[in-house]
Protein backbone atom coordinates (compact mmCIF):
# COMPACT_ATOMS: atom_id res chain seq x y z
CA UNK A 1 -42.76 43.64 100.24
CA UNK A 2 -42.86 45.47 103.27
CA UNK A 3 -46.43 46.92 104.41
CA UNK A 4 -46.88 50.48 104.59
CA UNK A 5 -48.42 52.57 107.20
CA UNK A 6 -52.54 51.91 106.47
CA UNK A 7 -53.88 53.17 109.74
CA UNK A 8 -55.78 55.73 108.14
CA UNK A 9 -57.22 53.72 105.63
CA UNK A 10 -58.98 51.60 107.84
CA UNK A 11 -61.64 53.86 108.70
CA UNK A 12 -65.61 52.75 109.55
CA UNK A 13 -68.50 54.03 108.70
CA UNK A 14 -69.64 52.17 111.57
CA UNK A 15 -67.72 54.43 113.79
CA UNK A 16 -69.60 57.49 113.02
CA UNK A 17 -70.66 59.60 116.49
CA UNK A 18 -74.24 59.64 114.81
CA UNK A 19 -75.27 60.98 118.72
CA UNK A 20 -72.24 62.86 119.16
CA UNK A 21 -71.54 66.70 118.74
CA UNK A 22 -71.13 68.33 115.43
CA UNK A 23 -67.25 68.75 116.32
CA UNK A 24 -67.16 64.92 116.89
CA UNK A 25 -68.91 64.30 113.67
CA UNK A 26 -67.09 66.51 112.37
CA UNK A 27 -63.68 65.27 113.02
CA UNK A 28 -64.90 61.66 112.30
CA UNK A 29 -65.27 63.26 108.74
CA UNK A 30 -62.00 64.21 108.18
CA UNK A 31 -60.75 60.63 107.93
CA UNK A 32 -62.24 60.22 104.41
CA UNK A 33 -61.15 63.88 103.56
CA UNK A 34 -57.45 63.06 104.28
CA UNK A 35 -57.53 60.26 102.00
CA UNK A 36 -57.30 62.44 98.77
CA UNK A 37 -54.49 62.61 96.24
CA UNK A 38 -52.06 64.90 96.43
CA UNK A 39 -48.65 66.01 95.02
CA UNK A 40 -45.79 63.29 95.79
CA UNK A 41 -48.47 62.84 98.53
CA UNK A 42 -47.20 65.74 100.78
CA UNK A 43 -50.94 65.84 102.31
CA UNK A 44 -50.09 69.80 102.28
CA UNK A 45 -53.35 70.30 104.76
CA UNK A 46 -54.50 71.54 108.09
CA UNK A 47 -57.84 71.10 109.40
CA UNK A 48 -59.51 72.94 112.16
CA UNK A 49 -63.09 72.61 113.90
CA UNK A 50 -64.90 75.65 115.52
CA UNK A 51 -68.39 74.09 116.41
CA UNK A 52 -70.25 72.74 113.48
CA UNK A 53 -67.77 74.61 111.17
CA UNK A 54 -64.70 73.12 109.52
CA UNK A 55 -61.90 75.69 108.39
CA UNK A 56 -59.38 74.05 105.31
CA UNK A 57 -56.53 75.44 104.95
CA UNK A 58 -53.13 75.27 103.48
CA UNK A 59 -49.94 73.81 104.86
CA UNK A 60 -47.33 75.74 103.23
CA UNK A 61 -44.64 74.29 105.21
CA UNK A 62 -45.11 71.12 102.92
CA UNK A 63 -45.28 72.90 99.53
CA UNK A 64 -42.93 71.94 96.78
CA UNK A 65 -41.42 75.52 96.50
CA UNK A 66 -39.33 73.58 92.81
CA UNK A 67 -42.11 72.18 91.10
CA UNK A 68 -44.90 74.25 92.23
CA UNK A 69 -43.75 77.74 93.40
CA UNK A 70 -46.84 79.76 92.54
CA UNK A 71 -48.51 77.23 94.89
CA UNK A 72 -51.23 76.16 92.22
CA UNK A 73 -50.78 72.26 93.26
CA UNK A 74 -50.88 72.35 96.65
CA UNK A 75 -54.62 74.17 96.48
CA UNK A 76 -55.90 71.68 93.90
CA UNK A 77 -55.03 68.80 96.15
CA UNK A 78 -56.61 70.89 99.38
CA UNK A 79 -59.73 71.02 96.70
CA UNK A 80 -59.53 67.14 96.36
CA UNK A 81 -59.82 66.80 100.17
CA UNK A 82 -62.26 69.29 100.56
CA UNK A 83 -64.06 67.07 97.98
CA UNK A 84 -63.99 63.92 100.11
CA UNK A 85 -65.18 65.93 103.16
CA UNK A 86 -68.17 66.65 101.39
CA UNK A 87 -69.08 63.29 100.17
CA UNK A 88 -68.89 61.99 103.38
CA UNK A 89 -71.07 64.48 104.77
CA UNK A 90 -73.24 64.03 102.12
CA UNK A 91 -73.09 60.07 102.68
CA UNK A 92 -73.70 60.54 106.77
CA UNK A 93 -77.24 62.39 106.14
CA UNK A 94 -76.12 66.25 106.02
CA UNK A 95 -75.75 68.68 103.40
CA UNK A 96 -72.64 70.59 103.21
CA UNK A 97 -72.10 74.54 103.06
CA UNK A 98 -69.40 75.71 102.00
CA UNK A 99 -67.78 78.88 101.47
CA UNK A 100 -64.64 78.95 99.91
CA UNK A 101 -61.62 81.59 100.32
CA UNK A 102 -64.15 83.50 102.45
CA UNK A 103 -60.69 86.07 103.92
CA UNK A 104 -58.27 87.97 102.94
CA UNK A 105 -57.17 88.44 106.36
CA UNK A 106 -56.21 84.76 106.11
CA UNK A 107 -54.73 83.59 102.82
CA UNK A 108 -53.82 80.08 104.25
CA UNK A 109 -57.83 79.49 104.53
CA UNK A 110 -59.05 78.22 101.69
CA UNK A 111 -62.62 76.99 102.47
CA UNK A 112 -65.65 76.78 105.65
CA UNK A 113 -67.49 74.10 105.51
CA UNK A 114 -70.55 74.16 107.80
CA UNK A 115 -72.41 71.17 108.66
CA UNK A 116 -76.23 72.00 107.12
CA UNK A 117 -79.28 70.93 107.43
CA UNK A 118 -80.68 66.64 107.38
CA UNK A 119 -80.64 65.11 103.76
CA UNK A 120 -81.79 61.52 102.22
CA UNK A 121 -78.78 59.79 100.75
CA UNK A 122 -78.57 59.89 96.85
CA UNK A 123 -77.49 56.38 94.79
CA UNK A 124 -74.54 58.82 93.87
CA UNK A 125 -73.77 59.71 97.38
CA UNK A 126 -73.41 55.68 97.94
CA UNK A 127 -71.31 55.58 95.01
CA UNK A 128 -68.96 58.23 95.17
CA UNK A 129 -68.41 57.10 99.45
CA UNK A 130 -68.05 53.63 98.61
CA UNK A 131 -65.27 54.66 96.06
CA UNK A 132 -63.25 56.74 98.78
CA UNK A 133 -61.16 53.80 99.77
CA UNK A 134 -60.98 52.09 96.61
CA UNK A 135 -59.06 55.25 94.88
CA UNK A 136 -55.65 55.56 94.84
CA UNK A 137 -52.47 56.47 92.39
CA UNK A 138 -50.97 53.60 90.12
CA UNK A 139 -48.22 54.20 88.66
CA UNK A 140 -47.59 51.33 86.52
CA UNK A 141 -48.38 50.14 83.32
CA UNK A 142 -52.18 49.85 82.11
CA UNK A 143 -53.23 46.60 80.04
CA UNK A 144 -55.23 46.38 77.18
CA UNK A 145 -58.90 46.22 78.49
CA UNK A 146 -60.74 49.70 77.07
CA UNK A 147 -62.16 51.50 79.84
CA UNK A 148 -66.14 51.12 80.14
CA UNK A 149 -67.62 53.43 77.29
CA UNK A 150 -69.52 55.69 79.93
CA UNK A 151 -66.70 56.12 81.96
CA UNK A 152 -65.69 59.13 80.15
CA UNK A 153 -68.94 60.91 79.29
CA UNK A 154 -69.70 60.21 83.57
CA UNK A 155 -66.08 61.94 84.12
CA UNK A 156 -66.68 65.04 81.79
CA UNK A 157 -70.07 65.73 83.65
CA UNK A 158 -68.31 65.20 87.08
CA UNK A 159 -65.72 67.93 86.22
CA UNK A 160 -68.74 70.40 84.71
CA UNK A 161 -70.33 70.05 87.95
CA UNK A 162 -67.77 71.65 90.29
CA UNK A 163 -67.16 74.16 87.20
CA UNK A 164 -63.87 72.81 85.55
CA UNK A 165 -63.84 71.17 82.48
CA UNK A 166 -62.59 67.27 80.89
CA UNK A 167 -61.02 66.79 77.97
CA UNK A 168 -59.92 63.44 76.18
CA UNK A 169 -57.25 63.12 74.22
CA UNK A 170 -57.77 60.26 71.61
CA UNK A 171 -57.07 61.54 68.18
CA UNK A 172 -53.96 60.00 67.59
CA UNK A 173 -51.99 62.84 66.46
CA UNK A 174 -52.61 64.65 69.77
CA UNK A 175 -52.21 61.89 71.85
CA UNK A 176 -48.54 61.84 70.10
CA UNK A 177 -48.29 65.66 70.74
CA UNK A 178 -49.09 65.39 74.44
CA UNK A 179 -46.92 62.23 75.08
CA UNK A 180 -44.41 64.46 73.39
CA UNK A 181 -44.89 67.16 76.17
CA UNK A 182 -44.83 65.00 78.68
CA UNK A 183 -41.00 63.39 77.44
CA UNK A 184 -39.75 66.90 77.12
CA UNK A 185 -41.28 67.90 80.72
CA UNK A 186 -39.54 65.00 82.43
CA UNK A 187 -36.04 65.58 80.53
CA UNK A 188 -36.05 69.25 81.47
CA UNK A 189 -37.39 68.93 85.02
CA UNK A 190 -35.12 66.02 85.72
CA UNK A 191 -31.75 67.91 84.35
CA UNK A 192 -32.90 70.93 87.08
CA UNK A 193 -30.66 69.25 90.39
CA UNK A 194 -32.92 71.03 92.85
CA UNK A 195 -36.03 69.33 91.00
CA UNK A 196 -34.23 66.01 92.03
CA UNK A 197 -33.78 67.06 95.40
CA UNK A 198 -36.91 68.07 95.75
CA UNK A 199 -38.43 64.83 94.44
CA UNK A 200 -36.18 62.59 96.64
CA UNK A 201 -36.95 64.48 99.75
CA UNK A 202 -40.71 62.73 99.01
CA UNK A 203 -39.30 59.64 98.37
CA UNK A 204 -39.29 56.28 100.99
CA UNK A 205 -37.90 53.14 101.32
CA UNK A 206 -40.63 50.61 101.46
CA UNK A 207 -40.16 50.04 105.56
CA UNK A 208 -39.99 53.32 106.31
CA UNK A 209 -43.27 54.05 108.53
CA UNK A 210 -43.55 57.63 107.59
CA UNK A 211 -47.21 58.74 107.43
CA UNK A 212 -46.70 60.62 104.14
CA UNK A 213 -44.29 60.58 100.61
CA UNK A 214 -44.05 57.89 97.82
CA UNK A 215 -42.68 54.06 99.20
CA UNK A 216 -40.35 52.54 96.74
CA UNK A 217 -43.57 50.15 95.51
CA UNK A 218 -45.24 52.80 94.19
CA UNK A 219 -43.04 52.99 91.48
CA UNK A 220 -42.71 49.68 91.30
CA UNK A 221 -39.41 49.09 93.02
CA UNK A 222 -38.83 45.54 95.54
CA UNK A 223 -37.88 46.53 98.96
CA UNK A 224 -34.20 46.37 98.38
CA UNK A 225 -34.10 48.36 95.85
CA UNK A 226 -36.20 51.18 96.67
CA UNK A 227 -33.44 52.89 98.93
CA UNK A 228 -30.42 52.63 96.25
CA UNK A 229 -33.21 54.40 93.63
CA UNK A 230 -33.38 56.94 95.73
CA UNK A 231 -29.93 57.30 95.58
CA UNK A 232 -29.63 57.49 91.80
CA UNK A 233 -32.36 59.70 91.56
CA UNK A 234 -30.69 62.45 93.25
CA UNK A 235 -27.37 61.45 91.55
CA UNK A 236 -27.62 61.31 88.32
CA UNK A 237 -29.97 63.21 85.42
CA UNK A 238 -32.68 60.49 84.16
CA UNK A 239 -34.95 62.75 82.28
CA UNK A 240 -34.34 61.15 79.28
CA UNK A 241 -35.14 57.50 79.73
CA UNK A 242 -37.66 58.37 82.42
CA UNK A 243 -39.24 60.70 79.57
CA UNK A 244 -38.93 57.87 77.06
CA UNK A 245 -40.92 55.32 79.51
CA UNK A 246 -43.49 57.68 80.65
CA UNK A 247 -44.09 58.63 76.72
CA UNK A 248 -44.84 55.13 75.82
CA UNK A 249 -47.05 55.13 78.98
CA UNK A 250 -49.34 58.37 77.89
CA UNK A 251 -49.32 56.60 74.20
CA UNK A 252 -50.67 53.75 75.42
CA UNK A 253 -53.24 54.21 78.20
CA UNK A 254 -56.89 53.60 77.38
CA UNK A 255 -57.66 57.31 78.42
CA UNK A 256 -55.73 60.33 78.23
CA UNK A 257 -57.45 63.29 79.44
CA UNK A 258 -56.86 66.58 80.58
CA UNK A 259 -58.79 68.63 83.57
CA UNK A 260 -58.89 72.55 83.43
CA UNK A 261 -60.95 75.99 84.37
CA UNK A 262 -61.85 78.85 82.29
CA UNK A 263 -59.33 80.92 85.05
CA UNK A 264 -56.23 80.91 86.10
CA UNK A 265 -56.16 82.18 90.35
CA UNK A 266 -56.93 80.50 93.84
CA UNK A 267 -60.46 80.00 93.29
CA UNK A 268 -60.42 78.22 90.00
CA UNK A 269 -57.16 75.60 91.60
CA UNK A 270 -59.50 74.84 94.44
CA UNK A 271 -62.62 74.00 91.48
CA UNK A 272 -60.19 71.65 89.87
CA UNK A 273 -58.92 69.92 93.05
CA UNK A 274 -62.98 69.62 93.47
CA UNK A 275 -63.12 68.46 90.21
CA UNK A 276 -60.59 66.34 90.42
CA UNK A 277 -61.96 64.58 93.55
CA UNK A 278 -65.03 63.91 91.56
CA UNK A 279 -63.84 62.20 88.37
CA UNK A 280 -61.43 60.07 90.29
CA UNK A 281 -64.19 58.78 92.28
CA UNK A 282 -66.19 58.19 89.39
CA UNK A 283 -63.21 56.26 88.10
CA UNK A 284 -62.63 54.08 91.29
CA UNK A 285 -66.05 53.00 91.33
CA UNK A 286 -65.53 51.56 87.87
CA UNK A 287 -62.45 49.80 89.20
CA UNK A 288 -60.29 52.17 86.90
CA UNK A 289 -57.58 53.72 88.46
CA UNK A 290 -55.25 56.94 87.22
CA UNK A 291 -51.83 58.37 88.11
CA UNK A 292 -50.61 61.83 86.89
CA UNK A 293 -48.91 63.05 83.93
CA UNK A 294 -48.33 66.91 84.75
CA UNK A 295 -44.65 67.54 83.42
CA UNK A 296 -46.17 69.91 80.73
CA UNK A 297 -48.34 71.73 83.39
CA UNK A 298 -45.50 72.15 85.80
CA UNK A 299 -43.29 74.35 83.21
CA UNK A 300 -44.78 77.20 81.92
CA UNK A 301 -43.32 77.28 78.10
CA UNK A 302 -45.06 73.46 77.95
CA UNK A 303 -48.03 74.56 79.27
CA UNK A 304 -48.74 76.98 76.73
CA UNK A 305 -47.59 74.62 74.05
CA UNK A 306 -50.52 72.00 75.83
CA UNK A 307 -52.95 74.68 75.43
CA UNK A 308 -52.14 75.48 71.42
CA UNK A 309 -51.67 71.90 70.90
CA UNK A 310 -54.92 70.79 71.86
CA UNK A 311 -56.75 73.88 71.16
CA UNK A 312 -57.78 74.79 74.82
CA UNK A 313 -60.04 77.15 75.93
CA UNK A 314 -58.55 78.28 79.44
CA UNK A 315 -55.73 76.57 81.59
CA UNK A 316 -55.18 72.96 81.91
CA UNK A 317 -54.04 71.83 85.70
CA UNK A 318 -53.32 68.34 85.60
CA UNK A 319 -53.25 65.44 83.02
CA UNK A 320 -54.02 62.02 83.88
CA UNK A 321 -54.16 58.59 82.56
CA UNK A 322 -56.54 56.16 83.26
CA UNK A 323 -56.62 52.49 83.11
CA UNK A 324 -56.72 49.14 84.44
CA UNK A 325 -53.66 47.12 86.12
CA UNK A 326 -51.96 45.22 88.79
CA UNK A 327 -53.54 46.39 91.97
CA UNK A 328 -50.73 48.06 94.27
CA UNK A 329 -51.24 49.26 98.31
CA UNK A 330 -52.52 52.40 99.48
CA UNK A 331 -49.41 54.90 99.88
CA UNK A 332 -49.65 56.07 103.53
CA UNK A 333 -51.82 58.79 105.44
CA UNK A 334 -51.49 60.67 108.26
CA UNK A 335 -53.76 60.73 110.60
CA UNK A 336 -56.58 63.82 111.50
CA UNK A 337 -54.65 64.20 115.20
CA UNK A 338 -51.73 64.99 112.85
CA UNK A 339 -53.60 67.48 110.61
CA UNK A 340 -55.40 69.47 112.99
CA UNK A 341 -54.69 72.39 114.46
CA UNK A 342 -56.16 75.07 117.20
C-alpha cells in the first residue's frame, strides 16, 4: 500500500518555542489543531495570528455546498479543531480564552482564542494531548471486544462539558430503527448524481500526495483498486448495497451513539464540533476508534424521523460508531503554512 502524505502528523512536543513569541507559540499550536476530523476531510479552515490572539475561521471555498448547504458541518469540524487548539494550549502550560463568533461584521470568524494566563497541567490535559495523534477515522468493520464499560459514561460527561449532549443507542429496537435511517440515507443520497460528484471530488487514489480528501485505504480499497472505485462511484447509483453494508455495520458496533445541542444555529454547530473533539479524544485514549454515520442527519425528512425515533430533546449533528479494529494510517493533513492566512 502506498504511504500517504504524514508530514503533519509528525509533530513534537519537543519542538515547542517555549522562549519564543506568543505568535511562534502560537503557530506551533496549530499543528495539533489541524489534526481534527472533518467532513470527507476537506480541513474547511483558515487560521490567522494577530499577537497572542488566534482568529478561526471558515473556509467556505472547501464546503460541500450537496451534502451540507446550510453549512452546519463545516462549523462542527472548525469546532473540532478549535478543540485541539485548546488542548494543546492547555497541555503547553497556558489557559485558553476564547470567544467565539465574537462579529457580525465577519461571518467567516468563528472563534478568538487568546493565549491566557500560566497553568499547571491536569492528568486530563496529559490525556486528552497524548490522544491527539492516536485519533483518527476507521472505516472498517469493528470486532467483537465490548468497549471498556466507562468509556461511555467518560464520553457523555465530555459532551456535557462543552454544552452538547451523548446519547447511546443500545436498546435493540432503536439500534434497528437508526441502522434503518442510516440504509435509507445512503440509498437516497447516493441516487442524487451531484451527491456522487460531490463525494468523488474528495476521493484519492492511494499515491496521490494530496494534503487533504479520503485515499482509497480508507475505505479499505488496495492501491489498484482505489482509482477504478472512484470511477464507479461517480458512475453508477450504489445506495442500496452501500446502505445494506453500512446497516449491518451500525447493527453491529459495540457503541452507537448520537451527539446533539438543545439549538439548532452557528453557535450550538461550533459546541458540538467542541464536543465532538472531546469524546473522540476520550475514545482514542482508550484505543477505541469511531467513523461517522450521518446519512440521517444530512437529509432533513431523516433527521426528524432520528429525533421521534429516539425521543430527542433538541437536534442531533452527527452519529458515530465506536469500536475496536484493524489499525489503518492517518488520512493526510495539510500543513499550518497552508492554512494560514494574513
Amino acid at each position: 500500500m502506498a504511504q500517504p502524505v504524514l508530514d503533519q502528523w509528525s509533530v513534537s512536543e519537543q519542538d515547542y518555542p517555549r522562549s519564543g513569541t506568543a505568535a511562534e507559540q502560537l503557530r506551533f499550536l496549530l499543528g495539533y489543531a489541524v489534526l481534527a476530523p472533518s467532513s470527507h476531510n476537506a480541513q474547511p479552515w483558515h487560521f490567522r495570528i494577530r499577537g497572542d490572539e488566534l482568529d478561526v475561521l471558515v473556509d467556505r471555498t472547501r464546503a460541500l455546498e450537496v451534502l451540507d448547504p446550510e453549512h452546519r458541518e463545516l462549523v462542527i469540524s472548525c469546532g473540532a479543531a478549535l478543540f485541539l487548539l485548546r488542548v494543546a494550549m492547555r497541555y503547553f502550560g497556558r489557559e485558553p480564552i476564547v470567544a467565539v463568533l465574537p462579529s457580525y461584521e465577519e461571518p467567516d470568524l468563528v472563534a478568538v482564542v487568546k493565549l491566557g494566563p500560566e497553568r499547571d497541567r491536569t492528568v486530563e490535559d496529559e490525556l486528552l494531548f497524548r490522544a491527539i495523534p492516536e485519533r483518527h477515522t476507521n472505516r472498517l468493520a469493528t470486532d467483537e471486544r465490548p468497549l471498556p464499560p466507562a468509556l461511555v459514561l467518560a464520553m457523555k460527561d465530555a459532551a456535557r462539558q462543552e454544552r452538547a449532549w451523548l446519547r447511546s443507542v443500545e436498546e435493540a429496537p432503536q439500534r434497528e430503527q437508526v441502522a434503518a435511517l442510516i440504509a435509507e440515507g445512503d440509498r437516497r443520497l447516493f441516487a442524487d448524481r451531484e451527491y456522487r460528484r460531490e463525494l468523488v471530488a474528495w476521493m484519492r487514489p492511494n499515491d496521490e500526495a494530496a494534503r487533504d480528501g479520503v485515499p482509497g485505504f480508507a475505505y479499505g480499497l488496495p492501491d489498484l483498486v482505489a482509482p477504478m472505485g472512484t470511477r464507479l462511484v461517480e458512475m453508477f447509483n450504489s445506495g442500496r448495497l452501500t446502505g445494506f453494508r453500512d446497516r449491518r455495520l451500525a447493527l453491529n458496533a459495540p457503541a452507537l451513539v448520537v451527539l446533539g445541542t438543545a439549538q439548532d444555529a452557528p453557535k450550538s454547530w461550533l459546541a458540538a464540533g467542541q464536543a465532538l473533539g472531546r469524546v473522540l479524544l476520550q475514545a482514542a485514549a482508550r484505543g477505541v476508534w469511531s467513523s461517522h454515520m450521518n446519512q440521517p442527519i444530512q437529509l432533513p425528512e431523516l433527521r426528524e424521523s432520528l429525533k421521534q425515533a429516539l425521543g430527542l430533546d433538541g437536534y442531533p449533528h452527527l452519529i458515530l460508531r465506536l469500536g475496536h479494529g484493524d489499525p489503518l494510517p492517518h488520512t493526510p493533513r495539510r500543513s499550518v503554512d497552508e492554512v494560514l492566512i494574513d
